[in-house]
PDB file of N, CA and C in Angstrom:
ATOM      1  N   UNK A   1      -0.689 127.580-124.213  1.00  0.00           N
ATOM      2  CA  UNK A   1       0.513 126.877-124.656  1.00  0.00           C
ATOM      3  C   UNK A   1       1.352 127.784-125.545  1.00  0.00           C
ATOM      4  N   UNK A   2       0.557 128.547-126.570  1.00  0.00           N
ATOM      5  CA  UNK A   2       1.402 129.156-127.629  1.00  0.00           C
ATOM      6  C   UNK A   2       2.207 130.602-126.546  1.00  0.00           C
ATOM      7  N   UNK A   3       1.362 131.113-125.750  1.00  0.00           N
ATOM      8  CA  UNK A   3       2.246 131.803-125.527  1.00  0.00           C
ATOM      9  C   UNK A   3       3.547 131.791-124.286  1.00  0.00           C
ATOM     10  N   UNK A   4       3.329 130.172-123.712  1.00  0.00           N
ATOM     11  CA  UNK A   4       4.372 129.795-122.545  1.00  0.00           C
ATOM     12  C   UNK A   4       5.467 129.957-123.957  1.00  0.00           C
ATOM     13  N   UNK A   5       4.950 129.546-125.233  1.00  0.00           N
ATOM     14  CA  UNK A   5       6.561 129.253-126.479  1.00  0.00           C
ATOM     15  C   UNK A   5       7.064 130.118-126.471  1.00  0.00           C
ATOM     16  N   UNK A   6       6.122 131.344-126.498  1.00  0.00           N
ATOM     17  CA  UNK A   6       6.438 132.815-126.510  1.00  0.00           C
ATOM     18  C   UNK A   6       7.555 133.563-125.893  1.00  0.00           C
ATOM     19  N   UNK A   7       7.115 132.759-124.308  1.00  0.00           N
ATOM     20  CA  UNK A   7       7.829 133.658-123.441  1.00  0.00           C
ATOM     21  C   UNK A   7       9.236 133.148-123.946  1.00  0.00           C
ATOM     22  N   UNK A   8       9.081 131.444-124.035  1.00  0.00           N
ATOM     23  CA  UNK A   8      10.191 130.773-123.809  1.00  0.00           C
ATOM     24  C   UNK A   8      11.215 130.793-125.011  1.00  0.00           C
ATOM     25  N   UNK A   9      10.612 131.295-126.085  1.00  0.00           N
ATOM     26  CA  UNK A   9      11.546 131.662-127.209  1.00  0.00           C
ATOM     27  C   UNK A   9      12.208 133.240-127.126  1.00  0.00           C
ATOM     28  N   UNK A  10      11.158 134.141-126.539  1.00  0.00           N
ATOM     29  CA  UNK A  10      12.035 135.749-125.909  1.00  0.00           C
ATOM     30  C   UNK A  10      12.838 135.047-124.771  1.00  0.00           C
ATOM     31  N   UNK A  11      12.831 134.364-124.202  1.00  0.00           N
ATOM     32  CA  UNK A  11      13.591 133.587-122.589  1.00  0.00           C
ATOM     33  C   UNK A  11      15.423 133.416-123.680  1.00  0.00           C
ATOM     34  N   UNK A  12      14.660 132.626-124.760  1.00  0.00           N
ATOM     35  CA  UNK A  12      16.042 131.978-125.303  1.00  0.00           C
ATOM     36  C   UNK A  12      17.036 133.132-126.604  1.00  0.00           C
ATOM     37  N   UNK A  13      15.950 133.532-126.751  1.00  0.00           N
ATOM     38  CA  UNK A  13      16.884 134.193-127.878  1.00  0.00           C
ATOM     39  C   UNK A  13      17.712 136.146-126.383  1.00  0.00           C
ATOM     40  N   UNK A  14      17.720 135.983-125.069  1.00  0.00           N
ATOM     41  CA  UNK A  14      18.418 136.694-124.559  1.00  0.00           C
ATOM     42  C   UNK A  14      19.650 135.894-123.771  1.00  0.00           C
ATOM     43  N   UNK A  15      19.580 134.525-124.881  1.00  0.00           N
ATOM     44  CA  UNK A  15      20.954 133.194-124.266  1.00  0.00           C
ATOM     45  C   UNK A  15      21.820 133.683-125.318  1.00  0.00           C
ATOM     46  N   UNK A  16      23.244 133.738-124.530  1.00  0.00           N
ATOM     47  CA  UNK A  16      23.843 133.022-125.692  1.00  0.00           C
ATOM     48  C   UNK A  16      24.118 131.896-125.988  1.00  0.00           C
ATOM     49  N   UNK A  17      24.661 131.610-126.735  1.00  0.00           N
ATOM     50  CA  UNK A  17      24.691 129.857-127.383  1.00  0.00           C
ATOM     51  C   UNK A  17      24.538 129.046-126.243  1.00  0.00           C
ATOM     52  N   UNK A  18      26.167 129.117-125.682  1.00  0.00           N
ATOM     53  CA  UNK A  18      27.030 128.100-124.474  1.00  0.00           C
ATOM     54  C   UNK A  18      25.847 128.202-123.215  1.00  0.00           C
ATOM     55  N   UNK A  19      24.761 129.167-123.221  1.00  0.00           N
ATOM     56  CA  UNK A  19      24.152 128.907-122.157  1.00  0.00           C
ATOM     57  C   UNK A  19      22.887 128.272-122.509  1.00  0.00           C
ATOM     58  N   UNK A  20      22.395 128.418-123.650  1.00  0.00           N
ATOM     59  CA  UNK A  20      21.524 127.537-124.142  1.00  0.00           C
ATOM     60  C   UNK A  20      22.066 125.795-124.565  1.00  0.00           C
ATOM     61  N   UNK A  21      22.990 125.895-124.315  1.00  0.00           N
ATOM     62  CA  UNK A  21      23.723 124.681-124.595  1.00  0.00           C
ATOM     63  C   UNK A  21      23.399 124.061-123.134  1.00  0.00           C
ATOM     64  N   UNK A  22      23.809 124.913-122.540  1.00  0.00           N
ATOM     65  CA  UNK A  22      23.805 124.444-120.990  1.00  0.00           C
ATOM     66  C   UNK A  22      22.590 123.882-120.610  1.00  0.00           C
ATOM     67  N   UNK A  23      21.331 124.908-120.814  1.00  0.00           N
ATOM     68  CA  UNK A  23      20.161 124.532-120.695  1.00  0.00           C
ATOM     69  C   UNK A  23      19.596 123.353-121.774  1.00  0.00           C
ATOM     70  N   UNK A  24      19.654 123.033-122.167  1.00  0.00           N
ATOM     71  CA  UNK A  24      19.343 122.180-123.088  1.00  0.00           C
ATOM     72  C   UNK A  24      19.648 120.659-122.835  1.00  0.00           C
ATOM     73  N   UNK A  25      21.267 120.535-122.056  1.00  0.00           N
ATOM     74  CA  UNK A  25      21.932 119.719-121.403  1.00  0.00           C
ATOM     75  C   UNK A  25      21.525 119.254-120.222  1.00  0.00           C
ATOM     76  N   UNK A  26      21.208 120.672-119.314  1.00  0.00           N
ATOM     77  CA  UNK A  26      20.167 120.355-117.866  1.00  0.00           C
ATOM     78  C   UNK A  26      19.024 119.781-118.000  1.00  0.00           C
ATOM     79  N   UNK A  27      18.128 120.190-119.252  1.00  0.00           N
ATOM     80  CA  UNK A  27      16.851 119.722-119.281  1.00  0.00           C
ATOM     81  C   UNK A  27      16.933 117.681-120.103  1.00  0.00           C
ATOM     82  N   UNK A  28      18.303 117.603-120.485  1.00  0.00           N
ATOM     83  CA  UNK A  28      18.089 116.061-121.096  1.00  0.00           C
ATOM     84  C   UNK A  28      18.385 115.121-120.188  1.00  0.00           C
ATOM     85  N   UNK A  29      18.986 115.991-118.998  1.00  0.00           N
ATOM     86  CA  UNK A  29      19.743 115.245-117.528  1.00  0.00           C
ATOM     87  C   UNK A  29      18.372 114.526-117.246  1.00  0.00           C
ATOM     88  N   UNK A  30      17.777 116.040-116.840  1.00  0.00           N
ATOM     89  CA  UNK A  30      16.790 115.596-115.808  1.00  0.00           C
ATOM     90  C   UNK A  30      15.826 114.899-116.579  1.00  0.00           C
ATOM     91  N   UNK A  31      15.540 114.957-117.932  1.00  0.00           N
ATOM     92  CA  UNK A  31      14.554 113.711-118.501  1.00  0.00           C
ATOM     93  C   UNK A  31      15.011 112.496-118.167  1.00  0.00           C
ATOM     94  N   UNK A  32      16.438 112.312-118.467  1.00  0.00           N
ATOM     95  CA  UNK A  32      17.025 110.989-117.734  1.00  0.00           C
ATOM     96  C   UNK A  32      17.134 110.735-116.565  1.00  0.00           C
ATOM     97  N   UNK A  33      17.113 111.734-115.446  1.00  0.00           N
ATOM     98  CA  UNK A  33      16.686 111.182-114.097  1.00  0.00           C
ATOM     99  C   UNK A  33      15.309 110.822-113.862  1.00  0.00           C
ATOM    100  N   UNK A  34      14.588 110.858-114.581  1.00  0.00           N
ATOM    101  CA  UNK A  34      12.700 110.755-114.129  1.00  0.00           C
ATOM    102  C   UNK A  34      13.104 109.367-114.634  1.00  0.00           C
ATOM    103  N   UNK A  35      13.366 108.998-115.854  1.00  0.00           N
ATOM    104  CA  UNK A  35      13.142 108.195-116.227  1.00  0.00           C
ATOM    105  C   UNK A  35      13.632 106.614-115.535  1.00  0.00           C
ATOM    106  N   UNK A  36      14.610 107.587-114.999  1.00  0.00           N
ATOM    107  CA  UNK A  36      15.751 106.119-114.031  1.00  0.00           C
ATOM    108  C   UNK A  36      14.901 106.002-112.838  1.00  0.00           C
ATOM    109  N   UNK A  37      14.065 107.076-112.241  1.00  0.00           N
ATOM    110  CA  UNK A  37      13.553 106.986-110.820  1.00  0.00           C
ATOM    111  C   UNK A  37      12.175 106.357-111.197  1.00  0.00           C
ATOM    112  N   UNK A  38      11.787 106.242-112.354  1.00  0.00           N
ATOM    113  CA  UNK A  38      10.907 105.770-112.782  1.00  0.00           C
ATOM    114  C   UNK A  38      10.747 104.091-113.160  1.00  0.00           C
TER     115      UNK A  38
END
């Protein structure tokens, strides 16, 4: 686990903001689509 954070914090800190924005936005979508198909 600690080091998927790893990757995923070197993953984020080569974002800039507006695309971590982006991602962040994609990933609350799709929590809200599971949840509706759910």
């Amino acid at each position: 686990m600690e080091a998927a954070e790893a990757v995923l914090e070197a993953f984020n800190a080569g974002l800039t903001d507006e695309q971590r924005l982006r991602v962040a936005l994609a990933h609350e979508m799709a929590e809200n689509m599971t949840v509706i198909a759910c």
